[in-house]
PDB file of N, CA and C in Angstrom:
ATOM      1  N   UNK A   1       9.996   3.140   7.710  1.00  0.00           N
ATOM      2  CA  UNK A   1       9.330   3.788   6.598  1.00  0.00           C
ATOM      3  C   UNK A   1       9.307   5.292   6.815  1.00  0.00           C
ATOM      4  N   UNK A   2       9.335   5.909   7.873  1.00  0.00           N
ATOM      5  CA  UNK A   2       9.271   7.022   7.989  1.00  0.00           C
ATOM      6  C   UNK A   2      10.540   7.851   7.805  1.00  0.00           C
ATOM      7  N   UNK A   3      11.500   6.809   8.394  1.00  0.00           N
ATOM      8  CA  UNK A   3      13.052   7.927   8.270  1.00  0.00           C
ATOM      9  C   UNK A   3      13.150   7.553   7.010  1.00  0.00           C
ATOM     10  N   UNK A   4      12.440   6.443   6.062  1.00  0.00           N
ATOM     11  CA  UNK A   4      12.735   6.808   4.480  1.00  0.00           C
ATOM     12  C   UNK A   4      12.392   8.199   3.960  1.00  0.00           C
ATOM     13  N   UNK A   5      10.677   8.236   4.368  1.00  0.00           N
ATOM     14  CA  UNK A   5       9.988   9.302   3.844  1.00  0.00           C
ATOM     15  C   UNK A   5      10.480  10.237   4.189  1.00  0.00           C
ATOM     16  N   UNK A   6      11.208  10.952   5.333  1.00  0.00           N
ATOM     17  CA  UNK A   6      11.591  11.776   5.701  1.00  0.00           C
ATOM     18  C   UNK A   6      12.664  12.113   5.120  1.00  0.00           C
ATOM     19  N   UNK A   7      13.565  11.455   5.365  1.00  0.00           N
ATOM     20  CA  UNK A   7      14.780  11.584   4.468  1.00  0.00           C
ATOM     21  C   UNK A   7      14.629  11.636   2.681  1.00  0.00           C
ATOM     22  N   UNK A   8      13.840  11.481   2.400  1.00  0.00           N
ATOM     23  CA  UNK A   8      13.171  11.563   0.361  1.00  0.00           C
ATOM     24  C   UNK A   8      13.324  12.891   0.563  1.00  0.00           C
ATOM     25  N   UNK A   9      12.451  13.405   1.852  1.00  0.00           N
ATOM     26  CA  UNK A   9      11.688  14.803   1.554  1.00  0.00           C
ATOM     27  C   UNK A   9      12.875  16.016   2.077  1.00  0.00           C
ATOM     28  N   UNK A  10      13.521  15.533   2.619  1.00  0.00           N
ATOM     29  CA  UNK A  10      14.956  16.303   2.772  1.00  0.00           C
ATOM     30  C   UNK A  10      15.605  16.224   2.058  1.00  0.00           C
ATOM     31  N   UNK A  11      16.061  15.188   0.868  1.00  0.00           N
ATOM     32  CA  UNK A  11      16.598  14.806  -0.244  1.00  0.00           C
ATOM     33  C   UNK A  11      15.904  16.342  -1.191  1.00  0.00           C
ATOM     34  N   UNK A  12      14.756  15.933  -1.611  1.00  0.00           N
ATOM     35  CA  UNK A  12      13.935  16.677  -2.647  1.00  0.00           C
ATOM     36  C   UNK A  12      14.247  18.000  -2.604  1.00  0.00           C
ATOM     37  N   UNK A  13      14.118  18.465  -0.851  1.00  0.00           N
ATOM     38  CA  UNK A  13      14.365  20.157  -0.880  1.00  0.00           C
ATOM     39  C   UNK A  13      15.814  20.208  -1.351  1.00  0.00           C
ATOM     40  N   UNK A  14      16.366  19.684  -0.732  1.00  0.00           N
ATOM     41  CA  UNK A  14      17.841  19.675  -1.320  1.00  0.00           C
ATOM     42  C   UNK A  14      17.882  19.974  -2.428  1.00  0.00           C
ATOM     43  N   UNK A  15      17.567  19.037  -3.327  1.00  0.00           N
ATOM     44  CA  UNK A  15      17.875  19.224  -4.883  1.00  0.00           C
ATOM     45  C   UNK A  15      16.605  20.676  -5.281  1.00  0.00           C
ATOM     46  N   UNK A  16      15.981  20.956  -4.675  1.00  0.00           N
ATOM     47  CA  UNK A  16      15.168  22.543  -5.001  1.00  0.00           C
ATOM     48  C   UNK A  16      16.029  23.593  -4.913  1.00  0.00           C
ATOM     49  N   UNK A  17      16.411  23.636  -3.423  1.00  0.00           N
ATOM     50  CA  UNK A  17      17.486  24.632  -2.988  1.00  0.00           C
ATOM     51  C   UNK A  17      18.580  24.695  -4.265  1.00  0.00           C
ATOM     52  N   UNK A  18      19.171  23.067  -4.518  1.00  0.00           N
ATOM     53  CA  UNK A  18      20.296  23.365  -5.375  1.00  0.00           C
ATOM     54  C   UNK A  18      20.104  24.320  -6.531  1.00  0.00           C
ATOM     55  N   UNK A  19      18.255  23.777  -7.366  1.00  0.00           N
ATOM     56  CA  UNK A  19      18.131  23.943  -8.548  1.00  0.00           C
ATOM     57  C   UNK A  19      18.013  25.527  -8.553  1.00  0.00           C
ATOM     58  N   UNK A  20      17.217  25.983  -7.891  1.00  0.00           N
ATOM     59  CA  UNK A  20      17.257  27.335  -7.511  1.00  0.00           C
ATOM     60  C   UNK A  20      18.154  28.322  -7.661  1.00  0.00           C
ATOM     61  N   UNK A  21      19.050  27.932  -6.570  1.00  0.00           N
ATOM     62  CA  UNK A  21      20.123  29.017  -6.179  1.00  0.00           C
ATOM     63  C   UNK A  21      20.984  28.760  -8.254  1.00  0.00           C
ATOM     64  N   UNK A  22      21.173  27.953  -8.427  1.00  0.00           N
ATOM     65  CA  UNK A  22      21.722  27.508  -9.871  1.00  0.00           C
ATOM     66  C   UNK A  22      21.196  28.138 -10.849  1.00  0.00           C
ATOM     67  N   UNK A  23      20.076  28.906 -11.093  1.00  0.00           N
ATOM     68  CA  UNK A  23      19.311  29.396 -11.784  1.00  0.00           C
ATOM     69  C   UNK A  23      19.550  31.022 -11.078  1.00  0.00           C
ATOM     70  N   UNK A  24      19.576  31.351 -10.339  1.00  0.00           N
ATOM     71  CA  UNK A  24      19.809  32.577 -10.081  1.00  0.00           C
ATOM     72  C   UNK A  24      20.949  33.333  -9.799  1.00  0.00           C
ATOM     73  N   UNK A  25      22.751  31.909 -10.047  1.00  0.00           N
ATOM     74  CA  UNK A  25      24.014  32.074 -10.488  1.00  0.00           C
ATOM     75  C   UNK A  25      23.935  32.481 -11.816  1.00  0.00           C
ATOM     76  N   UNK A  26      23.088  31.487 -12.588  1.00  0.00           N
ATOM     77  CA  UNK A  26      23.243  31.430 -14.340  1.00  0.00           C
ATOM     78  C   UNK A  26      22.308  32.695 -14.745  1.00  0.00           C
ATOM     79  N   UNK A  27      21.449  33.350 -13.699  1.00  0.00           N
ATOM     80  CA  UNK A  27      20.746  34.651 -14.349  1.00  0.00           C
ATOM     81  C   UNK A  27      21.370  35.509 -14.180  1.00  0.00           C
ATOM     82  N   UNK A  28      22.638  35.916 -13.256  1.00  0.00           N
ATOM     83  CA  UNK A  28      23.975  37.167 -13.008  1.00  0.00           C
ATOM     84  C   UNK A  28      24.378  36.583 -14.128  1.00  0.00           C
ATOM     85  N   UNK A  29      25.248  35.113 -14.079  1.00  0.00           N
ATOM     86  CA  UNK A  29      26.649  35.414 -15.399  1.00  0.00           C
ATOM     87  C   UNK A  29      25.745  35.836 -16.503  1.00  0.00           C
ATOM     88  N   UNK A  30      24.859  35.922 -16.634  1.00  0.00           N
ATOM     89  CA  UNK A  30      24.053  36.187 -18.299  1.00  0.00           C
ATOM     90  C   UNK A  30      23.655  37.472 -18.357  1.00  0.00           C
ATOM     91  N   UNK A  31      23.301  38.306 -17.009  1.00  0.00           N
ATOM     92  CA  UNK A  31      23.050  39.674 -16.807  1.00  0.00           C
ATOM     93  C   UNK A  31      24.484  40.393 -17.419  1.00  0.00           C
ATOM     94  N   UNK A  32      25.694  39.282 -16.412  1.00  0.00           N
ATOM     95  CA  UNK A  32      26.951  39.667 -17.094  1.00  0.00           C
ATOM     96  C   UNK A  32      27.523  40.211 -18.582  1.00  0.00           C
ATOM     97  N   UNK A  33      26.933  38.949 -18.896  1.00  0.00           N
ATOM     98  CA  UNK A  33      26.835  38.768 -20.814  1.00  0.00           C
ATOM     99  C   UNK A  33      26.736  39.861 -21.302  1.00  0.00           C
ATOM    100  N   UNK A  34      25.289  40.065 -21.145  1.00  0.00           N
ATOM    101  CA  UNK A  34      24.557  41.096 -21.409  1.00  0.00           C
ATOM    102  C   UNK A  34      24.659  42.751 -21.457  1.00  0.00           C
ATOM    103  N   UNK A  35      25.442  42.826 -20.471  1.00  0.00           N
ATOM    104  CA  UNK A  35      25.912  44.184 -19.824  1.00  0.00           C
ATOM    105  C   UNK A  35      26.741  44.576 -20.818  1.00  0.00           C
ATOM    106  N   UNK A  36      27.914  43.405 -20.640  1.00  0.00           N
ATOM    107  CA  UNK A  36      29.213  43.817 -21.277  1.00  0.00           C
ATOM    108  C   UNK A  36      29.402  45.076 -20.814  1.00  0.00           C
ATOM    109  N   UNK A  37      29.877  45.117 -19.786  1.00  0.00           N
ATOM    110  CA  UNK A  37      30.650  46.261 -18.856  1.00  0.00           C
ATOM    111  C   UNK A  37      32.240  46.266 -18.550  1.00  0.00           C
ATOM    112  N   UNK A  38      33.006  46.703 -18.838  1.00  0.00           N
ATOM    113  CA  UNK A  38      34.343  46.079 -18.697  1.00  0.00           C
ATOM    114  C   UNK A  38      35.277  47.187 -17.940  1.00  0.00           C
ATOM    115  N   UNK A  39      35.729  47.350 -16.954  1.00  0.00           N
ATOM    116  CA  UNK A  39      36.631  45.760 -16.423  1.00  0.00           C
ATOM    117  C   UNK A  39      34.957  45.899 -15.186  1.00  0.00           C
ATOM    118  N   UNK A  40      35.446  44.303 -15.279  1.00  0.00           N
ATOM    119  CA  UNK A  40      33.840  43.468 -14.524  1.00  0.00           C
ATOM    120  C   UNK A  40      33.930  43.468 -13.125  1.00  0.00           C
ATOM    121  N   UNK A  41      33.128  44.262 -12.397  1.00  0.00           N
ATOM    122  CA  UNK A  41      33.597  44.554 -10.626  1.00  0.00           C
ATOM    123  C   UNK A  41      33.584  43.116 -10.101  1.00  0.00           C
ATOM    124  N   UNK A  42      34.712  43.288  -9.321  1.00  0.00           N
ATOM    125  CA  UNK A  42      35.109  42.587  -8.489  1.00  0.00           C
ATOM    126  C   UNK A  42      34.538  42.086  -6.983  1.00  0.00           C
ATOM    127  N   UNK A  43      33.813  41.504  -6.532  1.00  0.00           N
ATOM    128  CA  UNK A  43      33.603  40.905  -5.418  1.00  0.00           C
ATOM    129  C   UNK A  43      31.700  41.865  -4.988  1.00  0.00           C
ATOM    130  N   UNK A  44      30.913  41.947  -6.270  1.00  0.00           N
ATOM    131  CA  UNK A  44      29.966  42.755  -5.960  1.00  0.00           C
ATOM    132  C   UNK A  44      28.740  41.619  -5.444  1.00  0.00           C
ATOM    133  N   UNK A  45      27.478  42.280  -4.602  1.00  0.00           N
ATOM    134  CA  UNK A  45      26.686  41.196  -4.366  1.00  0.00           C
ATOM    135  C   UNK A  45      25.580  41.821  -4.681  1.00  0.00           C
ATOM    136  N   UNK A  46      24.412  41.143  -4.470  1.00  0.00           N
ATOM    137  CA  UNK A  46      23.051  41.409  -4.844  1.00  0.00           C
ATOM    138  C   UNK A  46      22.076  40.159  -4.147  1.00  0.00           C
ATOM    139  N   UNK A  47      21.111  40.400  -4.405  1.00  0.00           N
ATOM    140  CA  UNK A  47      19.996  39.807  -4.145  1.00  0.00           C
ATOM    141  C   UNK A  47      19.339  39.514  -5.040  1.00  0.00           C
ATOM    142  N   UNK A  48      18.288  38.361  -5.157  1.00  0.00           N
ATOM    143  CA  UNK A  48      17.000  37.658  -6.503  1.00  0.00           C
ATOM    144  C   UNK A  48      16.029  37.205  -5.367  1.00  0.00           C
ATOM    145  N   UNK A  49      14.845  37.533  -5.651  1.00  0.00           N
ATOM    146  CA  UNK A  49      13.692  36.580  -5.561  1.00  0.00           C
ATOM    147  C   UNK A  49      13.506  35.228  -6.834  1.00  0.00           C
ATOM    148  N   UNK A  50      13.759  34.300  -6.003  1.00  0.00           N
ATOM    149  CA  UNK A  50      13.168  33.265  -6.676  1.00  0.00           C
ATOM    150  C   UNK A  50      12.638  32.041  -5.877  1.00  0.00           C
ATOM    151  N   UNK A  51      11.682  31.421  -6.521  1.00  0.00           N
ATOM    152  CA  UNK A  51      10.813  29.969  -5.554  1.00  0.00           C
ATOM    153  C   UNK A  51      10.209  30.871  -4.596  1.00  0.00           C
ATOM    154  N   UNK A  52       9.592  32.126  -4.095  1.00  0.00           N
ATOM    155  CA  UNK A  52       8.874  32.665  -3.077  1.00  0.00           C
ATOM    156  C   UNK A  52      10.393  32.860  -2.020  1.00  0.00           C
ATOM    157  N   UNK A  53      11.348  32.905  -2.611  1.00  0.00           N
ATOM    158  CA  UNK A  53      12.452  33.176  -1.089  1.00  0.00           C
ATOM    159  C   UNK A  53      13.586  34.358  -1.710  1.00  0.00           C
ATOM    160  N   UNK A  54      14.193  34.922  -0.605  1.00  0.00           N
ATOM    161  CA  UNK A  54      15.617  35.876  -1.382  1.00  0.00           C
ATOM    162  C   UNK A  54      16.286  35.171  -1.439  1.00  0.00           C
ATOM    163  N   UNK A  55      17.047  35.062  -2.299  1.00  0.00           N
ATOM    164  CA  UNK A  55      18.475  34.234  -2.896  1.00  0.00           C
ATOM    165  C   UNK A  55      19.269  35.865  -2.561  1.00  0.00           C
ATOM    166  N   UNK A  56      21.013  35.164  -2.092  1.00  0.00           N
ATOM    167  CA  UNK A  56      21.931  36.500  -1.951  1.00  0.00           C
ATOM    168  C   UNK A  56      22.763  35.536  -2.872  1.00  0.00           C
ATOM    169  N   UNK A  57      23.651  36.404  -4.173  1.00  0.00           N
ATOM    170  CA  UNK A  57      24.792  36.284  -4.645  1.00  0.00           C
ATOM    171  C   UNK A  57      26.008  36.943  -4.320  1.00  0.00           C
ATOM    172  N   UNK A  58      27.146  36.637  -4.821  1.00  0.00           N
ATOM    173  CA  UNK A  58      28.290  37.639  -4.797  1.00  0.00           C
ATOM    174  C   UNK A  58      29.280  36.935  -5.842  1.00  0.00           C
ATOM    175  N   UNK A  59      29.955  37.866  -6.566  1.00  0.00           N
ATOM    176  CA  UNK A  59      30.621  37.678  -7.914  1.00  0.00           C
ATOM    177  C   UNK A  59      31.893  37.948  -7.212  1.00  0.00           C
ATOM    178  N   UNK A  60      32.743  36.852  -7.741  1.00  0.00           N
ATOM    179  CA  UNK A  60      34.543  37.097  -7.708  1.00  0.00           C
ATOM    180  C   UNK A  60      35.237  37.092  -9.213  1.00  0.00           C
ATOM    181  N   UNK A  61      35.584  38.044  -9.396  1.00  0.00           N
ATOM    182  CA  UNK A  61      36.511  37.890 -10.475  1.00  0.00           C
ATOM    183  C   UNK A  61      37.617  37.720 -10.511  1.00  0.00           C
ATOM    184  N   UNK A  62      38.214  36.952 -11.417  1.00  0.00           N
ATOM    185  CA  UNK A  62      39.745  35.940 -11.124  1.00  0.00           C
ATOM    186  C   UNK A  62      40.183  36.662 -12.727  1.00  0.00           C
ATOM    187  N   UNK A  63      41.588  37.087 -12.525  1.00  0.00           N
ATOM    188  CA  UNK A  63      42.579  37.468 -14.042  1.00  0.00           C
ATOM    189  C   UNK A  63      42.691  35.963 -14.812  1.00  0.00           C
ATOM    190  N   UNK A  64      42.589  35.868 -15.725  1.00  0.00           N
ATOM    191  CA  UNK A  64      43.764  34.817 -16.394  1.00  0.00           C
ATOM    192  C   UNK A  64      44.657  35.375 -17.657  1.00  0.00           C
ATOM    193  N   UNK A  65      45.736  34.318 -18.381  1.00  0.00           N
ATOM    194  CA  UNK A  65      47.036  34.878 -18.730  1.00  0.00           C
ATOM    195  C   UNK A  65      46.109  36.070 -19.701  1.00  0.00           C
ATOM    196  N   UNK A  66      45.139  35.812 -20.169  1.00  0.00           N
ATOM    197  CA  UNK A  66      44.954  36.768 -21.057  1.00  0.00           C
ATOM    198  C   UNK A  66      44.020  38.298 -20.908  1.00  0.00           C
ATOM    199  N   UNK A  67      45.165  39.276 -20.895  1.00  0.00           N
ATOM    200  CA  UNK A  67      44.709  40.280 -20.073  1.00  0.00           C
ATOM    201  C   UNK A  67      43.144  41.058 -20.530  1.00  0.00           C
ATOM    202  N   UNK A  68      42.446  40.266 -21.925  1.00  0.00           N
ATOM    203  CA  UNK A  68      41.741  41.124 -21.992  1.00  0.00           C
ATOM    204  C   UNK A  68      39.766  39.904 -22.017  1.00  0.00           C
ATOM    205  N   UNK A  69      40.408  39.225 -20.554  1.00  0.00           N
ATOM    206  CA  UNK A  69      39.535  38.176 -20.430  1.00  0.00           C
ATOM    207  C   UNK A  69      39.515  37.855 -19.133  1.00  0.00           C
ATOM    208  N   UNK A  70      38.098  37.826 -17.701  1.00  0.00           N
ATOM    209  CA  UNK A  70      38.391  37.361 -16.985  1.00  0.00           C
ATOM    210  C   UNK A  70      37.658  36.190 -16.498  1.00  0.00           C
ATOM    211  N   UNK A  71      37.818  35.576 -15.148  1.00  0.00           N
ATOM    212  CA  UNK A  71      36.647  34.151 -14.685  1.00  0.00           C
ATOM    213  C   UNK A  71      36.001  34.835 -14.162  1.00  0.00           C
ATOM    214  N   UNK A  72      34.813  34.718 -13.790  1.00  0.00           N
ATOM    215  CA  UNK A  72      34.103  35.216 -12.740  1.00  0.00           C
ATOM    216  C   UNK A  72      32.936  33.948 -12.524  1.00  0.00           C
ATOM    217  N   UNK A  73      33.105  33.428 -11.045  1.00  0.00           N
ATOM    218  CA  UNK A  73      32.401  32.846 -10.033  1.00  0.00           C
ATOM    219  C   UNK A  73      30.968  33.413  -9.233  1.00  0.00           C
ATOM    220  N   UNK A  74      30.023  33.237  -9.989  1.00  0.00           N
ATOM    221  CA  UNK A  74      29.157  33.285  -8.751  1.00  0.00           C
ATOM    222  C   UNK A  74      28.882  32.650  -7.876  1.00  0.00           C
ATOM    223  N   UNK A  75      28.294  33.030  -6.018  1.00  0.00           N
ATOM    224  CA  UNK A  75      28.356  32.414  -5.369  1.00  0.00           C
ATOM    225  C   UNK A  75      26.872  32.700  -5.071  1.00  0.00           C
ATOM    226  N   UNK A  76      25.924  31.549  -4.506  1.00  0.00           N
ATOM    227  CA  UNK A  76      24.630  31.806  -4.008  1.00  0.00           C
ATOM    228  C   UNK A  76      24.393  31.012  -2.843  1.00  0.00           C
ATOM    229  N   UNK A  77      23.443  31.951  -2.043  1.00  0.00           N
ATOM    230  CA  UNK A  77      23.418  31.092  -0.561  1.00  0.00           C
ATOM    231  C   UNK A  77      22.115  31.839  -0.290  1.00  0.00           C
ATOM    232  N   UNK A  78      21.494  31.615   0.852  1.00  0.00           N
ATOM    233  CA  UNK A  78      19.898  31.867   1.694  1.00  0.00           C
ATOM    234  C   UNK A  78      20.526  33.204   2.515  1.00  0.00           C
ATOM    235  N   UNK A  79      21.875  33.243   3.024  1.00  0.00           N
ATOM    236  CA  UNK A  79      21.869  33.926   3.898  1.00  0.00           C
ATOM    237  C   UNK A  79      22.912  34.931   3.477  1.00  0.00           C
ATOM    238  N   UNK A  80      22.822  36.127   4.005  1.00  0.00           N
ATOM    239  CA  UNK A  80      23.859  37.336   3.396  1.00  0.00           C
ATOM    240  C   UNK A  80      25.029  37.259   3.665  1.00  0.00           C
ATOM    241  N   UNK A  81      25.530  36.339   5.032  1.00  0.00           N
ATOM    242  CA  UNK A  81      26.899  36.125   5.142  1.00  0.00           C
ATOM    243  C   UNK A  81      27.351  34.759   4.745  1.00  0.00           C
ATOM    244  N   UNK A  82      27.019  34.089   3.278  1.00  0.00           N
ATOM    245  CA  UNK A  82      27.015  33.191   3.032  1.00  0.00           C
ATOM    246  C   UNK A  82      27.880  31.878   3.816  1.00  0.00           C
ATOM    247  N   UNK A  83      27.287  31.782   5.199  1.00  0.00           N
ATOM    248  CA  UNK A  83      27.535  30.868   5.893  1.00  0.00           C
ATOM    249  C   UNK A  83      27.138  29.353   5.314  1.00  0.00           C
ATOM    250  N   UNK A  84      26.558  29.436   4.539  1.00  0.00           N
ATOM    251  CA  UNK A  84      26.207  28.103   3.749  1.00  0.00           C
ATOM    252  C   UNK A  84      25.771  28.292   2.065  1.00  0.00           C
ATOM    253  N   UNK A  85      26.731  28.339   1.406  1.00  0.00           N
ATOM    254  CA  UNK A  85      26.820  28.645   0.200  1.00  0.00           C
ATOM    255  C   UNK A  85      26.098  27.124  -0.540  1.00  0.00           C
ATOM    256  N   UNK A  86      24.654  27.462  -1.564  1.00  0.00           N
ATOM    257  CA  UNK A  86      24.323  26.495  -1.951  1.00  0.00           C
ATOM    258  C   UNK A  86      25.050  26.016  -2.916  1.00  0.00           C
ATOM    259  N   UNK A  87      25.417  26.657  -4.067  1.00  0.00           N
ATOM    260  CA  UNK A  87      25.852  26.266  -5.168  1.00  0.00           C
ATOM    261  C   UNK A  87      26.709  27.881  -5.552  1.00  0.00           C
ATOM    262  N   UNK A  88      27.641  27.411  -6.818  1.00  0.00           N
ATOM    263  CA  UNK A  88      27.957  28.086  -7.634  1.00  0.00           C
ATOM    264  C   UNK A  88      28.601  27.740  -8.786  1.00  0.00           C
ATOM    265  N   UNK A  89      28.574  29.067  -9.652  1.00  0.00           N
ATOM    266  CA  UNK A  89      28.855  28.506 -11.215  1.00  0.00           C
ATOM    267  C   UNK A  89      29.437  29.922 -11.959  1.00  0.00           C
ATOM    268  N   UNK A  90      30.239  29.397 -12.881  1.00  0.00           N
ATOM    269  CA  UNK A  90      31.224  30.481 -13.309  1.00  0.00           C
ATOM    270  C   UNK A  90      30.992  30.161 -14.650  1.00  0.00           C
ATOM    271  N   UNK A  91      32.161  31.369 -15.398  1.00  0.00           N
ATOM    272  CA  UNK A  91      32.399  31.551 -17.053  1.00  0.00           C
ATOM    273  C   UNK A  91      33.198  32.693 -17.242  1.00  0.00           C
ATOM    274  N   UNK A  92      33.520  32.974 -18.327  1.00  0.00           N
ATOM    275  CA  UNK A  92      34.641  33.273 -18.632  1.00  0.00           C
ATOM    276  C   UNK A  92      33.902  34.548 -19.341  1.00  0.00           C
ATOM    277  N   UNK A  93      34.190  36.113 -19.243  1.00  0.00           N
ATOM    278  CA  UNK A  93      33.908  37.208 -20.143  1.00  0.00           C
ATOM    279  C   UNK A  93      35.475  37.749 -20.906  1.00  0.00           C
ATOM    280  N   UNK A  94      34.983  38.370 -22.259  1.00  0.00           N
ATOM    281  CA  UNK A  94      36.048  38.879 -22.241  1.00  0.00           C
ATOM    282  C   UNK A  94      35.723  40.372 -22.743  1.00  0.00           C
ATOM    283  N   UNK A  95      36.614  41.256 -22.971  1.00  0.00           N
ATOM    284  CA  UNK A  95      36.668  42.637 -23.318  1.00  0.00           C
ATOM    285  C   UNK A  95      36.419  42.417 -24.759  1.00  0.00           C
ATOM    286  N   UNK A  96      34.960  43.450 -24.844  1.00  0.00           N
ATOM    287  CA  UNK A  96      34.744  43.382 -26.252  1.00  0.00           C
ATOM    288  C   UNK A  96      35.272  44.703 -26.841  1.00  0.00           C
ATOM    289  N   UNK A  97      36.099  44.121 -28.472  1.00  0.00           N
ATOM    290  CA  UNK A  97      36.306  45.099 -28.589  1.00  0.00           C
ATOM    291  C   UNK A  97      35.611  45.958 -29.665  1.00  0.00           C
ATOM    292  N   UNK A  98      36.198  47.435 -29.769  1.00  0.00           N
ATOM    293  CA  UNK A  98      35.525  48.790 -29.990  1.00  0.00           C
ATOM    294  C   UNK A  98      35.780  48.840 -31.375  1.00  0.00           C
TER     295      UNK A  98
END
């Protein structure tokens, strides 16, 4: 009964950590949105407080065929050299035009 309970409660943080760091990927790509800054830096990082802890991100941006559109990946983890990356989540911006 105990390595159940124990294991629930390692389960649970788990899915916190996940929900977390997931929420503070989806608050960059939307900062992204928002900005509409173009062309979208490449490989930049930052920091969020969220749940009482620092969350570290870092953004990769990927070309695709269409030059006036790119992917960009966020990555989120606990630690700055994302030795254990919790989650991440991407979308697609494109160049708005003038």
């Amino acid at each position: 009964i105990m390595k159940s309970a124990s294991e629930h409660l390692t389960g649970v943080g788990h899915i916190e950590d996940i929900t977390l760091a997931t929420w503070v990927a989806n608050n960059r790509l939307t900062q992204l949105h928002l900005d509409n800054t173009w062309p979208v830096k490449n490989k930049k990082k930052g920091e969020q407080e969220m749940g009482r802890r620092k969350w570290y991100w870092q953004q990769v941006v990927t070309k695709t065929n269409d030059k006036d559109m790119v992917q960009v990946e966020v990555s989120v983890a606990l630690d700055e050299q994302f030795d254990a990356t919790v989650t991440s989540a991407s979308t697609f911006i494109a160049k708005q035009a003038k």
